[in-house]
Protein backbone atom coordinates (compact mmCIF):
# COMPACT_ATOMS: atom_id res chain seq x y z
CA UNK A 1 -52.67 62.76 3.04
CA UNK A 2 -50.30 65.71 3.97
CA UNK A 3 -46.93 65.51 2.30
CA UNK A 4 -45.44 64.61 5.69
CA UNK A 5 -47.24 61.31 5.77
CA UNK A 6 -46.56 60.74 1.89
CA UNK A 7 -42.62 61.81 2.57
CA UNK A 8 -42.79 58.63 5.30
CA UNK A 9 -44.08 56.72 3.18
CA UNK A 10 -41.73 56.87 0.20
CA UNK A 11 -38.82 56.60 2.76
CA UNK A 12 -40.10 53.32 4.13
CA UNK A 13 -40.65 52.12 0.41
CA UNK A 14 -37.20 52.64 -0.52
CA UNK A 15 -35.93 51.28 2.90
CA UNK A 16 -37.77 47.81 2.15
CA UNK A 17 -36.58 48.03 -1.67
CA UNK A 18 -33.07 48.14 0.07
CA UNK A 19 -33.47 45.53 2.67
CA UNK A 20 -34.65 42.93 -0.03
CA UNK A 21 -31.93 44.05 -2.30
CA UNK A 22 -29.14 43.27 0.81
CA UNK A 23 -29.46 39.60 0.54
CA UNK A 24 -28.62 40.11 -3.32
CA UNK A 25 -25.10 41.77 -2.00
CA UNK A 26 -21.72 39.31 -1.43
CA UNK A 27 -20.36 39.09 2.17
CA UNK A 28 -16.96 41.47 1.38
CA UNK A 29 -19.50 43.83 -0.29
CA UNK A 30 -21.73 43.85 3.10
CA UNK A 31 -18.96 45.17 4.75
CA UNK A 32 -18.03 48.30 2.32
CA UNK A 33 -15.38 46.30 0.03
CA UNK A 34 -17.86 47.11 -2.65
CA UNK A 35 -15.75 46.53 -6.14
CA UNK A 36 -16.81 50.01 -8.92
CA UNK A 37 -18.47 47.15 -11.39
CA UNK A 38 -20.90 46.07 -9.21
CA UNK A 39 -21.66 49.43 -7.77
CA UNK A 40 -22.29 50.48 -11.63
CA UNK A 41 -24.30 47.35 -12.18
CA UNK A 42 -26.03 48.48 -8.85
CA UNK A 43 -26.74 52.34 -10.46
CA UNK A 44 -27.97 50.82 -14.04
CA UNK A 45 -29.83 48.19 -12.56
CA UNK A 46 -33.46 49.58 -13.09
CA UNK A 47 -33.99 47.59 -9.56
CA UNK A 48 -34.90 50.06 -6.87
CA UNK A 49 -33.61 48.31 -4.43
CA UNK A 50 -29.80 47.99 -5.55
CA UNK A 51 -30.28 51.40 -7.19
CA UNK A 52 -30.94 52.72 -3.68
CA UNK A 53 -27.80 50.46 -2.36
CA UNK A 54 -25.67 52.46 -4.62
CA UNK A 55 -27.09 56.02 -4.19
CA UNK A 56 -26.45 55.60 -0.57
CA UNK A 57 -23.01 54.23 -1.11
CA UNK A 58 -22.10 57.20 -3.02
CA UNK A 59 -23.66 59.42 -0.42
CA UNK A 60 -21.37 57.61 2.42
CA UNK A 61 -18.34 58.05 0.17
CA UNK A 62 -19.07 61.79 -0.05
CA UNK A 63 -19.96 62.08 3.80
CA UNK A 64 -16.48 60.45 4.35
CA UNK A 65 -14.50 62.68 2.26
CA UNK A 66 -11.84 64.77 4.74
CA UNK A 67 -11.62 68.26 4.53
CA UNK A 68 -8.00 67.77 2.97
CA UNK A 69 -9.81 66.09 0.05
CA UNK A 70 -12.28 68.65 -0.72
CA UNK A 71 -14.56 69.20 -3.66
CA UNK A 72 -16.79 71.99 -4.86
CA UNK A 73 -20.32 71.20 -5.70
CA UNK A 74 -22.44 73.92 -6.69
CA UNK A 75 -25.00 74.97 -3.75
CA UNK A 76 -28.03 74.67 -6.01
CA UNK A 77 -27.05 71.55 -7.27
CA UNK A 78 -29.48 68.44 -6.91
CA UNK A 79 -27.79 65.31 -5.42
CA UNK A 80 -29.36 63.20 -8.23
CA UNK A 81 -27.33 65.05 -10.76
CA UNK A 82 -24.38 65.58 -8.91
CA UNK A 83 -24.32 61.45 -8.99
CA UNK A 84 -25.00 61.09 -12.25
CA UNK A 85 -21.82 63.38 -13.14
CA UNK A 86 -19.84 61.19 -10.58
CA UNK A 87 -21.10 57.85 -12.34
CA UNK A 88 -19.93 59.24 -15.63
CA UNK A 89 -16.40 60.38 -14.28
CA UNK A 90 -15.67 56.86 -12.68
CA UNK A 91 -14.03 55.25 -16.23
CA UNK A 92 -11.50 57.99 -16.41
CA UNK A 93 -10.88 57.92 -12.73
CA UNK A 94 -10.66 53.95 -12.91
CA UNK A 95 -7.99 54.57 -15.97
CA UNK A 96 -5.92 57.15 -13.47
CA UNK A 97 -5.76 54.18 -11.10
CA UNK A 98 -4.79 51.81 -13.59
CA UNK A 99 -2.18 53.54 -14.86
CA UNK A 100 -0.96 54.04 -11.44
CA UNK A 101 -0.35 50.21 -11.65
CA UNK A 102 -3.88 48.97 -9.65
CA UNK A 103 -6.51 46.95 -11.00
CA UNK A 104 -9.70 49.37 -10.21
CA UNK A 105 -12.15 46.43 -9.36
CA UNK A 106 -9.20 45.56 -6.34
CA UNK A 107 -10.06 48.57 -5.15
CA UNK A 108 -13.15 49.33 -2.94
CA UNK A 109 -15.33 51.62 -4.87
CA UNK A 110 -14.82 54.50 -2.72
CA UNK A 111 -11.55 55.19 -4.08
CA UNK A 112 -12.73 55.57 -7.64
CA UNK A 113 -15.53 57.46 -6.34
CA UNK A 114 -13.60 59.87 -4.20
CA UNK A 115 -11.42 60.51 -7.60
CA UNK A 116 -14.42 60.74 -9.57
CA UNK A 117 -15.85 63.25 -7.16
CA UNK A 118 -12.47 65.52 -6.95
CA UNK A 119 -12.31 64.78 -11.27
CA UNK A 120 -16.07 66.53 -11.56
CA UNK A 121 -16.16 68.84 -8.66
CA UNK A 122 -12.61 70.49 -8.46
CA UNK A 123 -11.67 73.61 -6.41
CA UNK A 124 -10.13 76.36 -7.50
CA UNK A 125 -7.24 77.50 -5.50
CA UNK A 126 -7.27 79.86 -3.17
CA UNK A 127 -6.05 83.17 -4.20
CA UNK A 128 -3.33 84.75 -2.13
């Protein structure tokens, strides 16, 4: 096998690991009103399947991020890692909200995740 066929085959793997793991997922959730607790549940789940549910989640919330929003990941960063720093900013993010007067898990997760993206990837300004 050439690593092009083995490449195929791990994405179809983790494709069925998420399509079994969809019918474990609540309507609201199915359509992106994901609450932070269960996408942290999802992440520390062990299960491929809702593990993969959440990776991609995160990767959609980054994808969606506007340019007026931006963050600064390092180019040789791994995407793994980068998430992992994300997962571990989401309490203090949730806390920012809170204090704000929102309960977090009223919140789709995006929000926190978007905040816990800007909290461990900040710009710098621009200098003048």
């Amino acid at each position: 096998m050439n690593i092009k066929t083995i490449s195929r085959f791990a994405v179809l793997c983790v494709s069925l690991s998420a399509m079994t793991a969809h019918s474990q997922v609540g309507a609201e959730e199915r359509y992106g009103a994901l609450p932070i607790s269960r996408l942290i549940e999802f992440w520390n789940s062990g299960d491929v399947g809702k593990f993969s549910i959440a990776y991609g989640y995160i990767l959609g919330t980054l994808d969606g991020m506007t340019k007026e929003s931006p963050v600064c990941i390092p180019p040789q960063a791994k995407l793994s890692e980068v998430f992992k720093r994300v997962i571990q900013e989401t309490e203090p993010a949730k806390r920012n909200v809170e204090q704000a007067g929102y309960r977090a898990d009223s919140l789709p997760a995006s929000v926190i995740v978007e905040s816990a993206f800007r909290r461990a990837f900040p710009c710098s300004p621009k200098k003048q």
